[in-house]
N, C-alpha and C. Protein backbone atom coordinates (compact mmCIF):
# COMPACT_ATOMS: atom_id res chain seq x y z
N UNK A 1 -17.58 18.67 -15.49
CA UNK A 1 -16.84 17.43 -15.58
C UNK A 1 -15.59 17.46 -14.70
N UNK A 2 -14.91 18.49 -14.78
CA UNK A 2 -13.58 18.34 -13.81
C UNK A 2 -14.66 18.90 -12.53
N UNK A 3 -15.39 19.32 -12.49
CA UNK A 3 -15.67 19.21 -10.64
C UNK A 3 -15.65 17.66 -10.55
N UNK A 4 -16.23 17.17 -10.80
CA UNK A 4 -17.13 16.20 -10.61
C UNK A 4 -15.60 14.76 -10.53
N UNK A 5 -14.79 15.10 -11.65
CA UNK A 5 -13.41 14.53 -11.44
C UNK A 5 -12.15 14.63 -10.17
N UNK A 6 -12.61 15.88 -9.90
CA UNK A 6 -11.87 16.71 -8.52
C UNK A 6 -12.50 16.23 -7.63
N UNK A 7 -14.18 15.81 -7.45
CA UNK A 7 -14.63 15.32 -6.26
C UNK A 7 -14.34 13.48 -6.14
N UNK A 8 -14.49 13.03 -7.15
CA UNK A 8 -13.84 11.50 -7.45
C UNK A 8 -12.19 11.49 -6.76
N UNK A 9 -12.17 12.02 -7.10
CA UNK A 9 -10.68 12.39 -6.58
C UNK A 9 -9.99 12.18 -5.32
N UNK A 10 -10.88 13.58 -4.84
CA UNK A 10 -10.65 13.56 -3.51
C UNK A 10 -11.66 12.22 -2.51
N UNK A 11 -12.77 11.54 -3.26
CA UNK A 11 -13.01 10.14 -2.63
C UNK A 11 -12.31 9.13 -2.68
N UNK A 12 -11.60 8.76 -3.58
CA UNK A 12 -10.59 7.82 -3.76
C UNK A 12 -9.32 8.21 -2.74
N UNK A 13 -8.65 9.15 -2.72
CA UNK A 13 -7.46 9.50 -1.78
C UNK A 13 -8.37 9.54 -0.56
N UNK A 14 -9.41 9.82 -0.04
CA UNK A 14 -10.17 9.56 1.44
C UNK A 14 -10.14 8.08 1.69
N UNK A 15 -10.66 7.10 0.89
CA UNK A 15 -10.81 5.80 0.87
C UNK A 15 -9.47 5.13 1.26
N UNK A 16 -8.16 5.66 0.03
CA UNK A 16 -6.99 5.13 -0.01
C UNK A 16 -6.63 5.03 1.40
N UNK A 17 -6.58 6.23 2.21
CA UNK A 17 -5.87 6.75 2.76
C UNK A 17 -6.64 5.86 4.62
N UNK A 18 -7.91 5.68 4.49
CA UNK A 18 -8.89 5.28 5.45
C UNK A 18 -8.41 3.93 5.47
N UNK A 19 -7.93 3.30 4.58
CA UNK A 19 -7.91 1.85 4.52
C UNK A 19 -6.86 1.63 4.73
N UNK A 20 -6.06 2.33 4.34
CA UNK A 20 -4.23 2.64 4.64
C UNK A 20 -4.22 2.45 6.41
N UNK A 21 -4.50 3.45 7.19
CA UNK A 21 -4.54 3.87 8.49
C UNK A 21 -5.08 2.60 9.31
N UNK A 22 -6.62 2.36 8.53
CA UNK A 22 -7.09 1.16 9.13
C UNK A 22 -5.91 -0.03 8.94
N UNK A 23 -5.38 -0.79 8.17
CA UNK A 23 -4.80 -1.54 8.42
C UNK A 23 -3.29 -1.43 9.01
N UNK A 24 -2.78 -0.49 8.73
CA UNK A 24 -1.92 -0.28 9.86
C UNK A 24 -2.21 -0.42 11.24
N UNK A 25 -3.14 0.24 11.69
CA UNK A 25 -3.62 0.25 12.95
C UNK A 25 -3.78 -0.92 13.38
N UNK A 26 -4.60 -1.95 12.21
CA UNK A 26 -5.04 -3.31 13.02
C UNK A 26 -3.27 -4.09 13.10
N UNK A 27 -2.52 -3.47 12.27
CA UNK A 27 -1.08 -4.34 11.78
C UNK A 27 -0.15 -4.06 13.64
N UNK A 28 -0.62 -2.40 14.04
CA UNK A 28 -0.04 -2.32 15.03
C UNK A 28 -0.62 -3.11 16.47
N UNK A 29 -1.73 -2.91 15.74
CA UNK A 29 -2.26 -3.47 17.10
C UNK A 29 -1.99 -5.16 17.64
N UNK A 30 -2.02 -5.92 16.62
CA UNK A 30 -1.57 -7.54 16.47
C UNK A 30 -0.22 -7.91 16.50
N UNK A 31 0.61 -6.35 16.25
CA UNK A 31 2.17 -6.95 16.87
C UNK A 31 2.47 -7.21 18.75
N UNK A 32 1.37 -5.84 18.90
CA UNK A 32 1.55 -5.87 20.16
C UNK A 32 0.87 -6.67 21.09
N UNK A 33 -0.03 -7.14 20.51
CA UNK A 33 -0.88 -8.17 21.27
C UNK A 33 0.08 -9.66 20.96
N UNK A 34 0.19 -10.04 19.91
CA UNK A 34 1.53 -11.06 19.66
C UNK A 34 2.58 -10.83 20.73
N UNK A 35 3.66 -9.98 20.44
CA UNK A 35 4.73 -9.53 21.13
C UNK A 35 4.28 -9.95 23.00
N UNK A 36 2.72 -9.49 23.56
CA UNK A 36 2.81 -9.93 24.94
C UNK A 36 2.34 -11.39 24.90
N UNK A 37 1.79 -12.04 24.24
CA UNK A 37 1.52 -13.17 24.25
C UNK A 37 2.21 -13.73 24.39
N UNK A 38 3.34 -13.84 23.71
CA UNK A 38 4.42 -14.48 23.77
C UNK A 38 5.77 -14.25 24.69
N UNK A 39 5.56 -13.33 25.62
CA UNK A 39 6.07 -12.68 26.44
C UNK A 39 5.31 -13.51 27.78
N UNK A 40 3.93 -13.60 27.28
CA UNK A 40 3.34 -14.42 29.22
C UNK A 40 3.48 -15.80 28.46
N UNK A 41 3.89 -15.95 27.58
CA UNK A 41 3.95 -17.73 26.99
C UNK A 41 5.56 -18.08 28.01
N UNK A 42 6.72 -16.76 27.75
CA UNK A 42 8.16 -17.17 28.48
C UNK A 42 7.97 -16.94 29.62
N UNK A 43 7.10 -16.24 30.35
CA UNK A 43 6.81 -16.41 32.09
C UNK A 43 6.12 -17.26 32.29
N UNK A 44 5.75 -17.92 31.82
CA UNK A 44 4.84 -19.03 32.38
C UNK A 44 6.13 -20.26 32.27
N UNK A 45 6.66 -20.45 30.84
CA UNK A 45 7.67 -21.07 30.93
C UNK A 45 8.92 -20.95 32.09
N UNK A 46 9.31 -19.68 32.34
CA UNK A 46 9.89 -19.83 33.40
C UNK A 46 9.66 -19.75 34.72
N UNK A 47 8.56 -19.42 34.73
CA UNK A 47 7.78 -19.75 36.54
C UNK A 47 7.72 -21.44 36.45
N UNK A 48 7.10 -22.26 35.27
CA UNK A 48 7.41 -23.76 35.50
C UNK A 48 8.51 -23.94 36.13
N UNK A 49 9.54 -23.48 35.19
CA UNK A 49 10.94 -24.08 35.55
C UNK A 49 11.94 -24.03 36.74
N UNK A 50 11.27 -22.61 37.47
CA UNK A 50 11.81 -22.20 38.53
C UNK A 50 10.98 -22.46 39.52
N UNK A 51 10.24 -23.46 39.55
CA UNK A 51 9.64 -24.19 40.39
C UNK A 51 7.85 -23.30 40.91
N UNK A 52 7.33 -22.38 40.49
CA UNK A 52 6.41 -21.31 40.49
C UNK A 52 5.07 -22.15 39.72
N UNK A 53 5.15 -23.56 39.59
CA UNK A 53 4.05 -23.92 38.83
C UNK A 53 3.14 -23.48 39.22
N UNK A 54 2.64 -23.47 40.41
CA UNK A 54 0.97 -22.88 40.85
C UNK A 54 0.64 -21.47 40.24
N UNK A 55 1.58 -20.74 40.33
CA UNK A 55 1.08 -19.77 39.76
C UNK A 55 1.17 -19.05 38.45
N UNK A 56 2.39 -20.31 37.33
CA UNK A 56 2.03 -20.86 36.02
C UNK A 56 0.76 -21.05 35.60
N UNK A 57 0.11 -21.94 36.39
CA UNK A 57 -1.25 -22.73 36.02
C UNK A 57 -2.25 -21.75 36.34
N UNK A 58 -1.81 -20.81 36.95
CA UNK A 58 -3.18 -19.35 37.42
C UNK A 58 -3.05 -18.25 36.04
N UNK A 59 -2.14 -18.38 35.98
CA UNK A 59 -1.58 -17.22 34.27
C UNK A 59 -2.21 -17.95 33.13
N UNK A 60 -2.21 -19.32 33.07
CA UNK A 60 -2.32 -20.08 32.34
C UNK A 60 -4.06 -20.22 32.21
N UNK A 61 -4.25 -20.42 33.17
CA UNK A 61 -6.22 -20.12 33.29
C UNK A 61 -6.61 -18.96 32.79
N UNK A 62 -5.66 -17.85 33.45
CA UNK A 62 -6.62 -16.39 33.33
C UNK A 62 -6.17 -16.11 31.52
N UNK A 63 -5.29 -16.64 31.08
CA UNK A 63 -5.08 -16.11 29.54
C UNK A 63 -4.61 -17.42 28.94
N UNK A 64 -5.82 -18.25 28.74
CA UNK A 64 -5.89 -19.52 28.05
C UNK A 64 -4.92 -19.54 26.45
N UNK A 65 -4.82 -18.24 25.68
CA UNK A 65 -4.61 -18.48 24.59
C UNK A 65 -2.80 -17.56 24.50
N UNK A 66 -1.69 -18.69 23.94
CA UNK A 66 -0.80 -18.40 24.48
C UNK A 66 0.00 -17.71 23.20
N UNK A 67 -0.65 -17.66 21.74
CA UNK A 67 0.09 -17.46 20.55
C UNK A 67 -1.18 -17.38 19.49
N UNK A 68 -1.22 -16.61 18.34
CA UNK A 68 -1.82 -16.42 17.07
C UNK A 68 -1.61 -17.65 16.24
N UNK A 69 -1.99 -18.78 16.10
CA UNK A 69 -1.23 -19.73 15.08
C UNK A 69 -1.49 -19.01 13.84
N UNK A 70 -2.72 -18.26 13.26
CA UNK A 70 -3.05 -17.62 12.33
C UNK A 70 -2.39 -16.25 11.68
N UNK A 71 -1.46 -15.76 12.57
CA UNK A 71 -0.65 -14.87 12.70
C UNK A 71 -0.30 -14.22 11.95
N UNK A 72 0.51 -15.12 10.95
CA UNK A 72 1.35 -15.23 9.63
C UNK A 72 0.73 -14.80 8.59
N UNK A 73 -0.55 -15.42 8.21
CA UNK A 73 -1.61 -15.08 7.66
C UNK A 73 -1.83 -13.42 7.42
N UNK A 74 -2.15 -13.70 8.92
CA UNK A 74 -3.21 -12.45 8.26
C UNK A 74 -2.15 -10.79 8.34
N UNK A 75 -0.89 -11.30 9.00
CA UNK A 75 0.46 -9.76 8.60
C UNK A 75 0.57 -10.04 7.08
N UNK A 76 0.54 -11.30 6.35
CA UNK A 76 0.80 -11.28 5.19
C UNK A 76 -0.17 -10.55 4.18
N UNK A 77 -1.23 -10.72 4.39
CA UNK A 77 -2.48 -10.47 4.00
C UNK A 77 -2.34 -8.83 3.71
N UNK A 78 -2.21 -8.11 5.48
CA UNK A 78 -2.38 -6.53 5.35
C UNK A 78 -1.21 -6.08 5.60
N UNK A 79 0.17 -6.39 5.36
CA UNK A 79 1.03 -5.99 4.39
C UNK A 79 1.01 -5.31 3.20
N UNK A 80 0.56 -6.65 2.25
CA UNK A 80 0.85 -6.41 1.05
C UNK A 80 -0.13 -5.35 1.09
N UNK A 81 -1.40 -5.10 1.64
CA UNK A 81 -2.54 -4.42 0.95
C UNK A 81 -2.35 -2.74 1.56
N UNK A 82 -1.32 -2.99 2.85
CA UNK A 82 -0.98 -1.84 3.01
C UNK A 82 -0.11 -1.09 2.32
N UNK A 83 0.82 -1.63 1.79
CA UNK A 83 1.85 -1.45 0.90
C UNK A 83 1.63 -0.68 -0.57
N UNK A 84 0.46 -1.47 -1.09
CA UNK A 84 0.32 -0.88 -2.34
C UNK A 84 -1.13 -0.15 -2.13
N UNK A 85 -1.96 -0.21 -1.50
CA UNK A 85 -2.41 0.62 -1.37
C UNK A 85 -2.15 2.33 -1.05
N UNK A 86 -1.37 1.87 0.23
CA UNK A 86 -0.46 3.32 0.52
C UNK A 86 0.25 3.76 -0.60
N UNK A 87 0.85 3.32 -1.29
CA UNK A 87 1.78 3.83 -2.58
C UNK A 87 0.62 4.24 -3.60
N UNK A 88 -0.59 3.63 -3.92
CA UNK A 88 -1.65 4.53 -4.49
C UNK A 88 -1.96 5.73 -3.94
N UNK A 89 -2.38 5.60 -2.86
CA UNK A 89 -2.33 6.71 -2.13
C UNK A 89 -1.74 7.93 -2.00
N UNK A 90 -0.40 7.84 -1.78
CA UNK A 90 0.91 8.46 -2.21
C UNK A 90 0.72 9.04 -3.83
N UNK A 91 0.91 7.76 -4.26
CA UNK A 91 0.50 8.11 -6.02
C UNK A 91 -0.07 9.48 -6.07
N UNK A 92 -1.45 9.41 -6.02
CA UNK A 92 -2.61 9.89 -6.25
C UNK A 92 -2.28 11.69 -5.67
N UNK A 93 -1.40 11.62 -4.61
CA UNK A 93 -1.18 13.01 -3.69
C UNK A 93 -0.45 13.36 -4.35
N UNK A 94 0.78 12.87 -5.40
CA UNK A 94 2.11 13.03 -5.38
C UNK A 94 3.01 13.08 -4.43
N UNK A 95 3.10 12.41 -3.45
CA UNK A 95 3.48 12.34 -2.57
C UNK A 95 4.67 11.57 -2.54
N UNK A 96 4.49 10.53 -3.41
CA UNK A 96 5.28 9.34 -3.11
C UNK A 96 7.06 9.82 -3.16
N UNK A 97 7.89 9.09 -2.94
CA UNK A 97 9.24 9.35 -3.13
C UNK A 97 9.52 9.24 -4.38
N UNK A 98 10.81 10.22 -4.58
CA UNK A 98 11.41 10.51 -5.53
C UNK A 98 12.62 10.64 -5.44
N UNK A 99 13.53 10.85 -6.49
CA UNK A 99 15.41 11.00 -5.98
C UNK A 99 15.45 12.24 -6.38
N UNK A 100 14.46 12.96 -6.56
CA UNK A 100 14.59 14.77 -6.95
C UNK A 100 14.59 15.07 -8.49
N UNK A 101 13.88 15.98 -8.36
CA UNK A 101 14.07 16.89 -9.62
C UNK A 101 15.12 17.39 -10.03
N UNK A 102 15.93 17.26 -10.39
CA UNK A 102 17.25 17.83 -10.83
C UNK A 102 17.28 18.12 -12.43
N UNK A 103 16.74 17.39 -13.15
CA UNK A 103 17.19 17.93 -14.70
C UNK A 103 15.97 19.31 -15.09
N UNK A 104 14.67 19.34 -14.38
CA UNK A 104 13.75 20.27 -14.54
C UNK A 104 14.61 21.67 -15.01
N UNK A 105 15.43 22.08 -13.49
CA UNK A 105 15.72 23.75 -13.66
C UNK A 105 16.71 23.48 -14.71
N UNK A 106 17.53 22.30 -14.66
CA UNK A 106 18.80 22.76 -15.89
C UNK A 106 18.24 22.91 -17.39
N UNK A 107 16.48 22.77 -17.57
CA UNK A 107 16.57 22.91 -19.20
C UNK A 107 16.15 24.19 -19.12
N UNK A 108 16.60 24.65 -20.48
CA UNK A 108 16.72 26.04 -21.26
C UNK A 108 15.33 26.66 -21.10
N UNK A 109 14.26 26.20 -21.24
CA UNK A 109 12.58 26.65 -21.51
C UNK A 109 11.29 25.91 -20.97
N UNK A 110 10.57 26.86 -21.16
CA UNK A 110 8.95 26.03 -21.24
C UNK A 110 8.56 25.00 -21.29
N UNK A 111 9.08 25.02 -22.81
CA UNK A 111 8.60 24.00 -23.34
C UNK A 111 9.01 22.97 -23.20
N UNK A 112 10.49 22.54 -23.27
CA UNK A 112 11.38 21.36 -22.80
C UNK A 112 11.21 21.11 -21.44
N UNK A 113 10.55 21.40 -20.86
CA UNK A 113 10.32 21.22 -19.24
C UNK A 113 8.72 20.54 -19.23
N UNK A 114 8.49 20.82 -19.75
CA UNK A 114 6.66 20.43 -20.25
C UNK A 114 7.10 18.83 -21.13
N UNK A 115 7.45 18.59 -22.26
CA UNK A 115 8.25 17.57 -22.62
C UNK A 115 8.73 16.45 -21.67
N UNK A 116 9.68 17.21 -20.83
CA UNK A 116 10.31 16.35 -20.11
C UNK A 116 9.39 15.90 -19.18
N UNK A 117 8.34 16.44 -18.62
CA UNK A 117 7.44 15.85 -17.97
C UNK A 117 6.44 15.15 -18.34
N UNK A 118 6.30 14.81 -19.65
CA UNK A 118 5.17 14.38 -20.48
C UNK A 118 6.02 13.18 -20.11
N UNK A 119 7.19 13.21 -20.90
CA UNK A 119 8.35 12.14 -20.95
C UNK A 119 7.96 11.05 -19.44
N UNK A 120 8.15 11.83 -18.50
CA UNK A 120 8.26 11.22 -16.71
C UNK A 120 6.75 10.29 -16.96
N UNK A 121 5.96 10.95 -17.33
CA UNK A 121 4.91 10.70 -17.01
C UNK A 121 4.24 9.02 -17.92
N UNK A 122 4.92 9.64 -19.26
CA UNK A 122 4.51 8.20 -20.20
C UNK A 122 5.39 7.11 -19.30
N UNK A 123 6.71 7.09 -18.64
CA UNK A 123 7.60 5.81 -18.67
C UNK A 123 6.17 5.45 -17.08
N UNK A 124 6.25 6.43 -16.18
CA UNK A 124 4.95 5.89 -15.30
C UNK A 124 3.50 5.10 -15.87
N UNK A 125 3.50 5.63 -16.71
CA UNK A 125 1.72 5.02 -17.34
C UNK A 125 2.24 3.78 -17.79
N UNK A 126 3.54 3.36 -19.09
CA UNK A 126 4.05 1.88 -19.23
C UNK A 126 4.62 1.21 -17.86
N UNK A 127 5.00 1.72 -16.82
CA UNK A 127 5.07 0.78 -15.55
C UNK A 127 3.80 0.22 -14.89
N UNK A 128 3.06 1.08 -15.20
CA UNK A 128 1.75 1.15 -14.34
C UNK A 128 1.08 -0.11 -14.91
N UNK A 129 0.84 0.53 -16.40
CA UNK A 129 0.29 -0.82 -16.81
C UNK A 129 0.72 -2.10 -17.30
N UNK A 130 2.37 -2.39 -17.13
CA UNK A 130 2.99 -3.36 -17.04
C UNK A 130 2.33 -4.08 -15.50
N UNK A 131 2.59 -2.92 -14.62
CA UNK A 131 2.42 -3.93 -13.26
C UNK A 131 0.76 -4.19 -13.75
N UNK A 132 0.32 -3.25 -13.46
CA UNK A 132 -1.15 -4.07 -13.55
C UNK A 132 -1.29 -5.48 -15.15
N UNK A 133 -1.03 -5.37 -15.91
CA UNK A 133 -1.37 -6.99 -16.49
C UNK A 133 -0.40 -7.78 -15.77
N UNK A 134 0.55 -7.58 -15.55
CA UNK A 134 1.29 -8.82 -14.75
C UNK A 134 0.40 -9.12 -13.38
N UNK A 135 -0.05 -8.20 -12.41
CA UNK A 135 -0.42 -8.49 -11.22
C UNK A 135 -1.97 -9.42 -11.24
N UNK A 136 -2.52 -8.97 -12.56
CA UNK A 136 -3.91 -9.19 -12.69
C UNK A 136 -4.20 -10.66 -13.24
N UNK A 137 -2.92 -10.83 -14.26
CA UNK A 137 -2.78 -12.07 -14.38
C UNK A 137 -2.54 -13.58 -13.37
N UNK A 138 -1.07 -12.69 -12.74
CA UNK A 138 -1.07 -13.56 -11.07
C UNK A 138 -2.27 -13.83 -10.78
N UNK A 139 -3.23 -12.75 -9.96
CA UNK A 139 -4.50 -12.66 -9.22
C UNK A 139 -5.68 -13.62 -9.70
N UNK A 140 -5.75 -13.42 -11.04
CA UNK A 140 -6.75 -14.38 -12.14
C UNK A 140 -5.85 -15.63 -11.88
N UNK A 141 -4.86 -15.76 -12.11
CA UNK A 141 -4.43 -17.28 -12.04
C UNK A 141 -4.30 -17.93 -10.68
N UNK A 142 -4.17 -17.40 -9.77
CA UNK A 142 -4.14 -18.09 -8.50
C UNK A 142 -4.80 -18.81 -8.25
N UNK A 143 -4.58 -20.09 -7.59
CA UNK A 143 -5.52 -21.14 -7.15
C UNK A 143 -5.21 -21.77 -5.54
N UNK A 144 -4.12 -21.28 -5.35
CA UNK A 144 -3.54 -21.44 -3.92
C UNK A 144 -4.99 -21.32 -2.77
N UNK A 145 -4.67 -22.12 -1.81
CA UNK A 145 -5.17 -21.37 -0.58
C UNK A 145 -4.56 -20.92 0.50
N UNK A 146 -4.86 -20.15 1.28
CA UNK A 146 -3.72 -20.12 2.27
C UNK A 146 -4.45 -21.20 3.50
N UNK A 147 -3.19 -21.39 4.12
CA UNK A 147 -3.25 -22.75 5.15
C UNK A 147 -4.26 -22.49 6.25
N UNK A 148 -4.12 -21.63 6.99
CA UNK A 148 -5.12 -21.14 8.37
C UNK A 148 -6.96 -21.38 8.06
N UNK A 149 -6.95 -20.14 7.06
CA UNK A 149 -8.19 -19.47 6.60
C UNK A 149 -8.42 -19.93 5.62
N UNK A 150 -8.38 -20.91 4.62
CA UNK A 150 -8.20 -21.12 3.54
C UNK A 150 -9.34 -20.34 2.43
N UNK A 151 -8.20 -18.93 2.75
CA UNK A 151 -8.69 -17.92 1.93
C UNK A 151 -7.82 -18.48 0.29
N UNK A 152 -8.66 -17.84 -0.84
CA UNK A 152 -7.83 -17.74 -1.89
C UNK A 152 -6.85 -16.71 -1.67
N UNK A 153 -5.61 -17.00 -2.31
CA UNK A 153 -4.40 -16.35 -2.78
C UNK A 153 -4.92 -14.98 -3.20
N UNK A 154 -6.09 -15.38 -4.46
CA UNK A 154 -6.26 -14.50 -4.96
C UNK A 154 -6.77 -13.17 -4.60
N UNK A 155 -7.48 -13.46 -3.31
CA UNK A 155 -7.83 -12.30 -2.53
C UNK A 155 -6.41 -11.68 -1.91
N UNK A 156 -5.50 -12.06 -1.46
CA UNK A 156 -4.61 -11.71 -1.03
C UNK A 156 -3.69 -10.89 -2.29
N UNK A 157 -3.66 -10.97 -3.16
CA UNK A 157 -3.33 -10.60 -4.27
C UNK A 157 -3.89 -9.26 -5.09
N UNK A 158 -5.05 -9.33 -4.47
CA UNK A 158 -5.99 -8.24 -5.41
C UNK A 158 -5.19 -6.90 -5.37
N UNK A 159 -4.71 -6.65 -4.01
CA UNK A 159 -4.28 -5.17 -3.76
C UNK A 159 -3.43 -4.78 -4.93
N UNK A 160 -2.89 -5.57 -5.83
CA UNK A 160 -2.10 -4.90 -6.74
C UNK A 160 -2.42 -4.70 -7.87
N UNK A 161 -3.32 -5.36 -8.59
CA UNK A 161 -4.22 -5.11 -9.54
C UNK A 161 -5.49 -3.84 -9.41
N UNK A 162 -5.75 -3.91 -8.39
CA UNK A 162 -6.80 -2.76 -8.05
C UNK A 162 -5.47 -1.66 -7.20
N UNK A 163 -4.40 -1.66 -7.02
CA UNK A 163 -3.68 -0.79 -6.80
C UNK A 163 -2.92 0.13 -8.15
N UNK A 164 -2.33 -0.80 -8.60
CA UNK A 164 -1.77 -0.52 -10.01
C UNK A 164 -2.89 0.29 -10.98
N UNK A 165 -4.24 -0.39 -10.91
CA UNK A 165 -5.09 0.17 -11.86
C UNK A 165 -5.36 1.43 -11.52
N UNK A 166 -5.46 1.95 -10.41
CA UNK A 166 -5.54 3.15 -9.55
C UNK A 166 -4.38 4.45 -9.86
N UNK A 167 -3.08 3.49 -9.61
CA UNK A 167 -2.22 4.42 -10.39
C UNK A 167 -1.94 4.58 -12.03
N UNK A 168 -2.40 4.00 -12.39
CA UNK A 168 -2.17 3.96 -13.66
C UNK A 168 -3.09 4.87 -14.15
N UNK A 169 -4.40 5.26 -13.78
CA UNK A 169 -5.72 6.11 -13.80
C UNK A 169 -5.00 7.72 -13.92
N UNK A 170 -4.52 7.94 -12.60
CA UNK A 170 -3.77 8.93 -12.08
C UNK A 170 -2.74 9.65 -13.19
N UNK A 171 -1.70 8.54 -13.29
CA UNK A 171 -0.39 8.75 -14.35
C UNK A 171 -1.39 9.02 -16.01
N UNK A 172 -2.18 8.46 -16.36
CA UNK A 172 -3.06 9.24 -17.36
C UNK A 172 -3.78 10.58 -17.41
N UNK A 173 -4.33 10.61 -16.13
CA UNK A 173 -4.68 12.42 -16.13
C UNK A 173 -3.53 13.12 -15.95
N UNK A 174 -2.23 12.54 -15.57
CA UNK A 174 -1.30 13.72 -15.29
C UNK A 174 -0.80 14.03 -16.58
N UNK A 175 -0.39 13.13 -17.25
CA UNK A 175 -0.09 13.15 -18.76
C UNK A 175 -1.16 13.95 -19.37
N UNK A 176 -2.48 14.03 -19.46
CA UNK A 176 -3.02 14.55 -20.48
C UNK A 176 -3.10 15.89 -19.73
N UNK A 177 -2.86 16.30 -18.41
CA UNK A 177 -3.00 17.14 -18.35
C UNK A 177 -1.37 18.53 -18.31
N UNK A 178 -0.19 17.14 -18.62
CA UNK A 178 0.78 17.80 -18.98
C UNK A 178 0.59 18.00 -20.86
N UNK A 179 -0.22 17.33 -21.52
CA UNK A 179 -0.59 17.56 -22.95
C UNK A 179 -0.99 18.80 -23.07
N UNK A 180 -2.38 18.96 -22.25
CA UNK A 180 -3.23 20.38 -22.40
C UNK A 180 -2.22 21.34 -21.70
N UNK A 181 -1.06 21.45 -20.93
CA UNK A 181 -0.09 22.34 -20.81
C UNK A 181 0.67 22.56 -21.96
N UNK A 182 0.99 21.66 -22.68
CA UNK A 182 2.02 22.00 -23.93
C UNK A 182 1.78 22.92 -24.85
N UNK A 183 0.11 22.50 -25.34
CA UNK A 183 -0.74 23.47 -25.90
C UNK A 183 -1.09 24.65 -25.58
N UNK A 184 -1.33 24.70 -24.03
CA UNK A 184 -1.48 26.37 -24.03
C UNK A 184 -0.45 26.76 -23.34
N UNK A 185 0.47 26.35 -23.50
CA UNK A 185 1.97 26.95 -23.10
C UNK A 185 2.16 27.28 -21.87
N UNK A 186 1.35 27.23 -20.33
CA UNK A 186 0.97 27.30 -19.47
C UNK A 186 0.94 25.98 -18.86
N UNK A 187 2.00 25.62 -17.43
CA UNK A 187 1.79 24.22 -16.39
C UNK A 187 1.13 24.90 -15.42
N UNK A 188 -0.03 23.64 -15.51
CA UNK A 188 -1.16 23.41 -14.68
C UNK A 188 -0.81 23.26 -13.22
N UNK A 189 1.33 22.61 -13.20
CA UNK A 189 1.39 22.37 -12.04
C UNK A 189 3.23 23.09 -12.18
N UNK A 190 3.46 23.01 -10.82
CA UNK A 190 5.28 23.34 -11.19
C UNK A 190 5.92 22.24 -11.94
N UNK A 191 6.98 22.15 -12.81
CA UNK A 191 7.54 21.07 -13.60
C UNK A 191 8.22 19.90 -12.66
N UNK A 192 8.55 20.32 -11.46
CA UNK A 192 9.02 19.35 -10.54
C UNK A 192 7.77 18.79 -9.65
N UNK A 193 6.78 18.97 -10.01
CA UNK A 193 5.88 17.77 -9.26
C UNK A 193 5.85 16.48 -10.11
């Protein structure tokens, strides 16, 4: 059962992490294709103006399309999904940021260090699943479309409900597996992860 949990595991952080990269990549790639578009949109504008029309109207042929009107859209779109996805992601590694461990070494023992991490771990599992019914609710309730694509909202939305649920998964095995530490008096991991 824990192989088989360890290999789930490590598919979900492959996935996270694939989809993470992928949309960054497409996020980088559409700034920069934006950014020159709009760059031969102000040379063309100023070859008009400075009297260069003929060879305005040759720029203007060879790259008919001068701006993304859809643009907006779709950075909004893989933003958000990069955002919380990556922070699952993160999640899932322990990776994510922190302001440090600091109260870990100052307690006295074992056991209060095991505690205190049970502690970390429950206020994560009530965030987790705060965000997820709030996000899931949004997502279920949306009726919006967006203007371009008239995609639902709700697709645009999902990443946090299927993000949240992801971490919230996570923050439960860490907890039970800071439980089965308490019991055999032995951490599974250092107290500052």
């Amino acid at each position: 059962m824990i192989k088989a949990l360890k290999k789930l595991d490590s598919w979900v952080q492959k996935i996270l992490r694939l989809i993470s990269m992928a949309i960054f990549s497409a996020l980088g790639l559409l700034m920069v294709v934006n950014v020159l578009l709009r760059l031969t949109t102000d040379l063309i504008n100023f070859l008009s103006v400075n009297g260069y029309v003929n060879i305005a109207e040759a720029i203007k042929n060879l790259l008919p399309v001068t701006s993304f009107h859809w643009f907006d859209e779709i950075v909004e779109l893989s933003f958000a999904a990069l955002v919380f996805y990556g922070a699952a992601a993160l999640w899932g590694a322990k990776l994510h940021f922190s302001v440090g461990d600091w109260i870990t070494p100052r307690l006295p023992n074992q056991r209060l260090k095991i505690l205190y991490k049970m502690f970390i771990y429950l206020i994560c599992m009530v965030f987790m699943g705060i965000l997820f019914w709030f996000s899931m609710r949004l997502t279920l309730r949306s009726t919006e479309l967006t203007t371009v694509f008239q995609i639902k909202k709700s697709v645009l939305y999902s990443c946090m409900p299927i993000s949240a649920l992801i971490m919230l998964i996570y923050s439960i095995f860490d907890f039970l597996g800071t439980v089965m530490d308490l019991f055999s008096g032995e951490p599974s991991q250092k107290p500052s992860e």
